[in-house]
PDB file of N, CA and C in Angstrom:
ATOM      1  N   UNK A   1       4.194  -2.017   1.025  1.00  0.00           N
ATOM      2  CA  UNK A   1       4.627  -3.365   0.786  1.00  0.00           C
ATOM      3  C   UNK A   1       5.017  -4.003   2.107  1.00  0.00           C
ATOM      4  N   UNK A   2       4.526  -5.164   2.170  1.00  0.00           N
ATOM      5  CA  UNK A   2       5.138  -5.940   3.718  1.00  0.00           C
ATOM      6  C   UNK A   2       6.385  -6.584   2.993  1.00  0.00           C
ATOM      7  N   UNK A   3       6.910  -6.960   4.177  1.00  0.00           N
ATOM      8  CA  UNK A   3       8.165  -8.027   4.066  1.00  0.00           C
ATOM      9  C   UNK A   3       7.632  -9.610   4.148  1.00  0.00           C
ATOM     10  N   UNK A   4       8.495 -10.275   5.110  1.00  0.00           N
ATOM     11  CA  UNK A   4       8.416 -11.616   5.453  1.00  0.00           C
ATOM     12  C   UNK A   4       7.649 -11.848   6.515  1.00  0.00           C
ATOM     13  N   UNK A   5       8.103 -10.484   7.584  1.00  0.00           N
ATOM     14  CA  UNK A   5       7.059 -10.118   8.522  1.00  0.00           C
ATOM     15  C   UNK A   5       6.249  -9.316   8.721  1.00  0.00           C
ATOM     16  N   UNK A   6       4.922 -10.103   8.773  1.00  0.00           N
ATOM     17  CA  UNK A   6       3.476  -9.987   9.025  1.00  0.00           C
ATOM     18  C   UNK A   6       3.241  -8.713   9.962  1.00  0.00           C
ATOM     19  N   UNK A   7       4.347  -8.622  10.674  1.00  0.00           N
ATOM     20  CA  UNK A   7       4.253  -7.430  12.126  1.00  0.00           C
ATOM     21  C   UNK A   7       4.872  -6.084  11.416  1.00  0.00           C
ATOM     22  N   UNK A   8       5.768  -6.158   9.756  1.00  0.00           N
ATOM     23  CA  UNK A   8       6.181  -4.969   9.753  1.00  0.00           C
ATOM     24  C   UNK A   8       5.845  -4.776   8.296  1.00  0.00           C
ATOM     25  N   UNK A   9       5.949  -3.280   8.258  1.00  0.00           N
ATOM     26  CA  UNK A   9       5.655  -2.705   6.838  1.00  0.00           C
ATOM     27  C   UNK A   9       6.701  -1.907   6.087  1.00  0.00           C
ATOM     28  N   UNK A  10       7.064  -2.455   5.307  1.00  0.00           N
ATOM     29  CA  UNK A  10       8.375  -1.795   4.410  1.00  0.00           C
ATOM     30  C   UNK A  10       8.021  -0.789   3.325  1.00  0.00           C
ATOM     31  N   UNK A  11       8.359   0.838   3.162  1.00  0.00           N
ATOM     32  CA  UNK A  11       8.212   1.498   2.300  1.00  0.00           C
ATOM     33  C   UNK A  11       9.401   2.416   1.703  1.00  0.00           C
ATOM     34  N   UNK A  12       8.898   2.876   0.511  1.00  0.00           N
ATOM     35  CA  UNK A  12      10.340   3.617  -0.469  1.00  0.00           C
ATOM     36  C   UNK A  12       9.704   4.678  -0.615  1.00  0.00           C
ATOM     37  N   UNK A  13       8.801   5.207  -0.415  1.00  0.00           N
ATOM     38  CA  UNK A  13       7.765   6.363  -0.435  1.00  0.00           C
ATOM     39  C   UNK A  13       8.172   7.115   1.050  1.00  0.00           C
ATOM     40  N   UNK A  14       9.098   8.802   0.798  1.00  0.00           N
ATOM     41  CA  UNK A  14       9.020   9.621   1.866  1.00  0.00           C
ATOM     42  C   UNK A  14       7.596   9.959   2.300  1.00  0.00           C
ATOM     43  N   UNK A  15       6.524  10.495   1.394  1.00  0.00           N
ATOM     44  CA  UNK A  15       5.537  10.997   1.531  1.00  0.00           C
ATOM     45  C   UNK A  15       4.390  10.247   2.573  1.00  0.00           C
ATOM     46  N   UNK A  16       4.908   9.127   1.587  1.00  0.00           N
ATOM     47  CA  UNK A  16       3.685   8.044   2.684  1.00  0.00           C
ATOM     48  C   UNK A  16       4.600   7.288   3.445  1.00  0.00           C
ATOM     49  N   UNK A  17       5.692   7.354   4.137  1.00  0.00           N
ATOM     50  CA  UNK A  17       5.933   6.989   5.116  1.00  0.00           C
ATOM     51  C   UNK A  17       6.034   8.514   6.537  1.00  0.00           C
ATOM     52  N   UNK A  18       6.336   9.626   6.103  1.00  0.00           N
ATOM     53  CA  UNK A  18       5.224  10.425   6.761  1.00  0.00           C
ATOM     54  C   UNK A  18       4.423  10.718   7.178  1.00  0.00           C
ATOM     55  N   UNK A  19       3.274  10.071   5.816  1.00  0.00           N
ATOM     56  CA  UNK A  19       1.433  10.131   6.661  1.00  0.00           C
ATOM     57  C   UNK A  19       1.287   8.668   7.311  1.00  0.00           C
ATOM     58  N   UNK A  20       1.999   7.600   7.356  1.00  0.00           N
ATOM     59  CA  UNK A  20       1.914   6.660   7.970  1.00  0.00           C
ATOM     60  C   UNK A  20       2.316   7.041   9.913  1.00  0.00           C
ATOM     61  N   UNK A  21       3.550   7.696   9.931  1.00  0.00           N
ATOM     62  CA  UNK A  21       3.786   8.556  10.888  1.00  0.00           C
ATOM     63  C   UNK A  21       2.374   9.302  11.947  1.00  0.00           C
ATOM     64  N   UNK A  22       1.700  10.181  10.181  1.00  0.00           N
ATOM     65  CA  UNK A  22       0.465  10.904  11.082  1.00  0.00           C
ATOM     66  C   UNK A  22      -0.374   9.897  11.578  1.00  0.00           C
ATOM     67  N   UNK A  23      -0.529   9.029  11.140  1.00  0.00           N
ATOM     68  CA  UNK A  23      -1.705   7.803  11.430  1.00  0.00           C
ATOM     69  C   UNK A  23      -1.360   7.216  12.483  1.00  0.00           C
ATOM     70  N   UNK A  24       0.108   7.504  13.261  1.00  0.00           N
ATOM     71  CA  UNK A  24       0.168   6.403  14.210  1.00  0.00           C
ATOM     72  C   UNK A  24       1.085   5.306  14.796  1.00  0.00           C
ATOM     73  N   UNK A  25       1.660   4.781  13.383  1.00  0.00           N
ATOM     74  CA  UNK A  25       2.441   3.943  12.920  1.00  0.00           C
ATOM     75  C   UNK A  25       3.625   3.908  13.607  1.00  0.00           C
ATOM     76  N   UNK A  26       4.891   3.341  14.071  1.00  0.00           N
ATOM     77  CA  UNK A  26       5.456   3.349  14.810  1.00  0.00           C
ATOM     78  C   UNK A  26       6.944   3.027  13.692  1.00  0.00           C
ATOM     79  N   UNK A  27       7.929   3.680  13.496  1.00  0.00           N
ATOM     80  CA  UNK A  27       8.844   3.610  12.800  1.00  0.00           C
ATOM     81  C   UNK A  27      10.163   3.099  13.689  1.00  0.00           C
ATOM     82  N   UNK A  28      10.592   1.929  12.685  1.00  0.00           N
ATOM     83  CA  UNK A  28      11.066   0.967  13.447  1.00  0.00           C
ATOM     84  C   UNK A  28      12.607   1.034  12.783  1.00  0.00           C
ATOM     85  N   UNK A  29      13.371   1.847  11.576  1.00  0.00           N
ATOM     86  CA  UNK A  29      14.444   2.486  10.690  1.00  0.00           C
ATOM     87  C   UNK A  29      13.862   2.962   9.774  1.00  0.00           C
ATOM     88  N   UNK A  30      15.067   3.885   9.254  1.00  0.00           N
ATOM     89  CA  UNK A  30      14.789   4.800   7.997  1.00  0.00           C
ATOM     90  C   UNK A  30      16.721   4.175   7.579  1.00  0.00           C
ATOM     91  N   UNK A  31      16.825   4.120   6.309  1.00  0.00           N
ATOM     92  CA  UNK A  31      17.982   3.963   5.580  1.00  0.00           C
ATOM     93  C   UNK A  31      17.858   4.607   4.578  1.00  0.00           C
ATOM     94  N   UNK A  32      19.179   4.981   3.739  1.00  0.00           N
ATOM     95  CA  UNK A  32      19.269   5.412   2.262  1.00  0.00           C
ATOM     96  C   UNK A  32      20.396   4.900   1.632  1.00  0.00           C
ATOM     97  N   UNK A  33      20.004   4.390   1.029  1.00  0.00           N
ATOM     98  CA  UNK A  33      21.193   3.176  -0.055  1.00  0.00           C
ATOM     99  C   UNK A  33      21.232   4.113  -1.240  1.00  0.00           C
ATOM    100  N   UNK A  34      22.042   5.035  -1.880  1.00  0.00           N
ATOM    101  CA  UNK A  34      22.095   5.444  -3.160  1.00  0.00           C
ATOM    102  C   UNK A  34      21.046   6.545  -3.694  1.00  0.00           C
ATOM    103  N   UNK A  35      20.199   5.862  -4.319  1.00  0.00           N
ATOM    104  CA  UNK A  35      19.005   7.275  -4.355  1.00  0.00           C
ATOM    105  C   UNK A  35      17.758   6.513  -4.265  1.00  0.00           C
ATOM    106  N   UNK A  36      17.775   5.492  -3.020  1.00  0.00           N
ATOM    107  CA  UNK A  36      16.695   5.120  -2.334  1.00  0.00           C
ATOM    108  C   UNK A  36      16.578   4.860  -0.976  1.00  0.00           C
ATOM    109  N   UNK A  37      15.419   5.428  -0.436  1.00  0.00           N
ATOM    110  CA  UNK A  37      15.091   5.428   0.789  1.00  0.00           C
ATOM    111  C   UNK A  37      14.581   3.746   1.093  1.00  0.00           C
ATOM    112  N   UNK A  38      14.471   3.686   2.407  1.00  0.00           N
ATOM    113  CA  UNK A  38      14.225   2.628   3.037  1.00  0.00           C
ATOM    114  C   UNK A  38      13.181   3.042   4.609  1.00  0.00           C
ATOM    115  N   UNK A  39      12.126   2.704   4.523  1.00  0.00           N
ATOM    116  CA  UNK A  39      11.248   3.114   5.888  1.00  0.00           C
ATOM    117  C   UNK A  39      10.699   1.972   6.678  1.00  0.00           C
ATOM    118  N   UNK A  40      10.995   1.349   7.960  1.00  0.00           N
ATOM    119  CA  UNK A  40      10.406   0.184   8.081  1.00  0.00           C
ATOM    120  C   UNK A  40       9.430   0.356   9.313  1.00  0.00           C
ATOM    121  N   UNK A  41       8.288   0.421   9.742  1.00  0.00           N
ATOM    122  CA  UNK A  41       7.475   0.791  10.197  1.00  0.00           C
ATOM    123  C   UNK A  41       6.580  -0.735  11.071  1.00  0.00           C
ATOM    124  N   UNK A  42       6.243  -0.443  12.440  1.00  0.00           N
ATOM    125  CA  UNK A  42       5.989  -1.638  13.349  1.00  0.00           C
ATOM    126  C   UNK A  42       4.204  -1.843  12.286  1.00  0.00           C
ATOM    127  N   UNK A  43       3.988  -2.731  12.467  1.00  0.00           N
ATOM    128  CA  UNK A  43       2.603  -3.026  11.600  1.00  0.00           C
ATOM    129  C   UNK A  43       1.575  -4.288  12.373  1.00  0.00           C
ATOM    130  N   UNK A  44       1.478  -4.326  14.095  1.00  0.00           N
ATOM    131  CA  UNK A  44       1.313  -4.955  14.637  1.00  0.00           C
ATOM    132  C   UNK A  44      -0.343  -5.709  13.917  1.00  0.00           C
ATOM    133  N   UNK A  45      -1.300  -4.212  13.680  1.00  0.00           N
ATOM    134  CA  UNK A  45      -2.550  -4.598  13.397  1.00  0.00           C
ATOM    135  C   UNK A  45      -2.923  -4.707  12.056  1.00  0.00           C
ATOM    136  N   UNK A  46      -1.757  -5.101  10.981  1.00  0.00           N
ATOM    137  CA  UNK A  46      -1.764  -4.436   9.716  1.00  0.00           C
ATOM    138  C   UNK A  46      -2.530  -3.716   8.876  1.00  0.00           C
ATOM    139  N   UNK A  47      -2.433  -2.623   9.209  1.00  0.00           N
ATOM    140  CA  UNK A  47      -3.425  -1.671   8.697  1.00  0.00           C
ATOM    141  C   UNK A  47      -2.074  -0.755   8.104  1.00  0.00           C
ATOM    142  N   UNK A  48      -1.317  -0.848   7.925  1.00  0.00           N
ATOM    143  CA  UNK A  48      -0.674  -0.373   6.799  1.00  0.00           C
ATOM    144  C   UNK A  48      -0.811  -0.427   5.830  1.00  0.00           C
ATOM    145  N   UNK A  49      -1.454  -1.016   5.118  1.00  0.00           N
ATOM    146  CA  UNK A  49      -1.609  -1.944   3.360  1.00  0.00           C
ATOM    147  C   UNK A  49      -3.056  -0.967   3.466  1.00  0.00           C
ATOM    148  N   UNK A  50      -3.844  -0.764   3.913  1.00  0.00           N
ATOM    149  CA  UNK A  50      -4.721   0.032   4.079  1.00  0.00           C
ATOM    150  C   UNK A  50      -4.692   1.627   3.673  1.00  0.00           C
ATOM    151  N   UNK A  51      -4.058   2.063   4.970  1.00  0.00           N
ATOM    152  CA  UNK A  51      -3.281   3.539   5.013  1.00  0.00           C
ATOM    153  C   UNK A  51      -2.711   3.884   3.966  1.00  0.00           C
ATOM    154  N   UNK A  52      -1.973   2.843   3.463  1.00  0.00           N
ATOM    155  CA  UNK A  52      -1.574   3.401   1.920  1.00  0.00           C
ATOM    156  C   UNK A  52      -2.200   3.624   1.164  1.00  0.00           C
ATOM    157  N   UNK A  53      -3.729   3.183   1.246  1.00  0.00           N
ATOM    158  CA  UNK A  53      -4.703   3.405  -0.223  1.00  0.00           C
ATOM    159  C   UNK A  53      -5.367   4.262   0.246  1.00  0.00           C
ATOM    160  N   UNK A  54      -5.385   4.726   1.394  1.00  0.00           N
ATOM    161  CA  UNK A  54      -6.367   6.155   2.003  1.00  0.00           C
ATOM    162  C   UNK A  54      -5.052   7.082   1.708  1.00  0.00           C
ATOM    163  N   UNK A  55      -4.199   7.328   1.933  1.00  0.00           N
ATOM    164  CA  UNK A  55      -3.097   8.352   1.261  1.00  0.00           C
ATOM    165  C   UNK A  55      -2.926   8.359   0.184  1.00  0.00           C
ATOM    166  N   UNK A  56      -3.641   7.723  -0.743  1.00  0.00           N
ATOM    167  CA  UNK A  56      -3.827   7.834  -2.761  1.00  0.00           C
ATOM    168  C   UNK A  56      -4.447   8.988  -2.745  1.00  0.00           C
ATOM    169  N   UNK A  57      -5.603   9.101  -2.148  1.00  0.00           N
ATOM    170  CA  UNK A  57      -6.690   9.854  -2.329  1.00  0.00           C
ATOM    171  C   UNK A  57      -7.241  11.198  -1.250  1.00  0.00           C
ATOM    172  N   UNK A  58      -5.927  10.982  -0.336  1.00  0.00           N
ATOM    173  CA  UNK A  58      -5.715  12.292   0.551  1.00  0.00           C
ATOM    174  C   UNK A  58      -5.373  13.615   0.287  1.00  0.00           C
ATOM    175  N   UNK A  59      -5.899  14.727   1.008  1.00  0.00           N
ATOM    176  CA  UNK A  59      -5.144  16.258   0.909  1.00  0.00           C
ATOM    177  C   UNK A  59      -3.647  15.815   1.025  1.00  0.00           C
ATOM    178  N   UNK A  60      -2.915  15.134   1.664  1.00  0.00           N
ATOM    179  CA  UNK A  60      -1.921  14.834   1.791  1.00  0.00           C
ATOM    180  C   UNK A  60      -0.498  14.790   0.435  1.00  0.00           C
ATOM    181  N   UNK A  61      -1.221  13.599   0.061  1.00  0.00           N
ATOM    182  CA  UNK A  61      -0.792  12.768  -1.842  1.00  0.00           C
ATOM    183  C   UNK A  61      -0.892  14.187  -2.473  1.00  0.00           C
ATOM    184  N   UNK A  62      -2.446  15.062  -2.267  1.00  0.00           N
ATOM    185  CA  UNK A  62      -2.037  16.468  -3.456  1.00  0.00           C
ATOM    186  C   UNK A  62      -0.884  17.208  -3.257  1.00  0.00           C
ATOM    187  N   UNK A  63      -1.006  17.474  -1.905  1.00  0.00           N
ATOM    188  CA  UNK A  63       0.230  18.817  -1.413  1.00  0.00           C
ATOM    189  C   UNK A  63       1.521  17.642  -1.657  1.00  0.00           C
ATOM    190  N   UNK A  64       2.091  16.555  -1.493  1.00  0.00           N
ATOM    191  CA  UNK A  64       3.328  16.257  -1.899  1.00  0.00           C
ATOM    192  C   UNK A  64       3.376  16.490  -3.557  1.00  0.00           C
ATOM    193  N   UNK A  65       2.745  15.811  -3.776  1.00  0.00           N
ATOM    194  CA  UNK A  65       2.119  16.315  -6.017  1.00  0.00           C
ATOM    195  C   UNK A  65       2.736  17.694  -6.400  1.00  0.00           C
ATOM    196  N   UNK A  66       2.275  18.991  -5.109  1.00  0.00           N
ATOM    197  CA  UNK A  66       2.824  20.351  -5.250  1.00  0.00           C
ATOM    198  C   UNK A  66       3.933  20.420  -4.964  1.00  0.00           C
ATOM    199  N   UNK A  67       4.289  19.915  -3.968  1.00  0.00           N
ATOM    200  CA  UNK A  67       5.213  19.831  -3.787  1.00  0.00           C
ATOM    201  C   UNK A  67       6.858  19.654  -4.702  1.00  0.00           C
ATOM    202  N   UNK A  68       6.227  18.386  -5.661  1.00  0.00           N
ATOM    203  CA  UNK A  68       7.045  17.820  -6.358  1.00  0.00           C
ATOM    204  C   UNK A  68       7.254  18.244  -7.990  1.00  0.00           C
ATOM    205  N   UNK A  69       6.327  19.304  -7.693  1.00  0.00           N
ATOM    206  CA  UNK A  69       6.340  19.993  -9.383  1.00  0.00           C
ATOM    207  C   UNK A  69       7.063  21.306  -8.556  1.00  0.00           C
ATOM    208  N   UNK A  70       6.465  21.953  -7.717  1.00  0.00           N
ATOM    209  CA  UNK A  70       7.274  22.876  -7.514  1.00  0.00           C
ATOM    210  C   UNK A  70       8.768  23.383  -7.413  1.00  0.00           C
ATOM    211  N   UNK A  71       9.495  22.139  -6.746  1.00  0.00           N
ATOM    212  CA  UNK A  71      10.721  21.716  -6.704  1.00  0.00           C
ATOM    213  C   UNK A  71      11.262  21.362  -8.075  1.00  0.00           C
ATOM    214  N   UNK A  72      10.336  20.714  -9.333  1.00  0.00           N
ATOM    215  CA  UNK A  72      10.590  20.835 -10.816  1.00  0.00           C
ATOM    216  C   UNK A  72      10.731  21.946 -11.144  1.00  0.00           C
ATOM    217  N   UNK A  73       9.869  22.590 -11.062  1.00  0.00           N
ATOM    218  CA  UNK A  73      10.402  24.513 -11.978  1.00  0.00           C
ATOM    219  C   UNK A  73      11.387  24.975 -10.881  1.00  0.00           C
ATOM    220  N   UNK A  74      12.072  24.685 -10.094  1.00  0.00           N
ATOM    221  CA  UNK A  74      12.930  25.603  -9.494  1.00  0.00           C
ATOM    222  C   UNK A  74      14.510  24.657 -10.157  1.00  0.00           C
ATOM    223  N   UNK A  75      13.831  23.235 -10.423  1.00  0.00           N
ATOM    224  CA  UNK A  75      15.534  22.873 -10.929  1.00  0.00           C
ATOM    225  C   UNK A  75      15.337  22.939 -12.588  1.00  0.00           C
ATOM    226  N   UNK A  76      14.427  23.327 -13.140  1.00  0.00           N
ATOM    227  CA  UNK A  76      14.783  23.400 -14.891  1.00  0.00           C
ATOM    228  C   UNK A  76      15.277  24.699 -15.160  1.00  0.00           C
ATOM    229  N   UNK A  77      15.399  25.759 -14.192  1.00  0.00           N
ATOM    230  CA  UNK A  77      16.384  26.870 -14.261  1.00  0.00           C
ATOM    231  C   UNK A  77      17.232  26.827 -14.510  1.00  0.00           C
TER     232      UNK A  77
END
């Protein structure tokens, strides 16, 4: 999601503000308000809005997926 500015890219997603990281992206804060993150990332050439739809369909998106079930069966114990 962008903001107001055109130059930056705002996300609530750890995962894909990570692979935004691998891509390049230049991270500009990270916050956590409660039980949400905050990632704001420089977006000079905006190709962020992009990157996000190539990380739908990445090795990346699966292994967090494992990630996030795995961490499920260890807390329904």
């Amino acid at each position: 999601m962008s903001d107001k500015d055109p130059q930056r890219f705002v996300t609530h997603d750890l995962a894909l503000a990570a692979y935004l990281l691998m891509k390049g992206l230049v991270l500009k804060s990270a916050q956590k308000s409660a039980n949400k993150f905050e990632f704001v990332f420089e977006d000079p050439a905006n190709e962020a809005q992009k990157l996000s739809f190539e990380f739908i369909g990445s090795d990346f998106a699966a292994y967090d997926g494992y990630i996030r079930s795995l961490r499920g069966l260890l807390y329904q114990k």
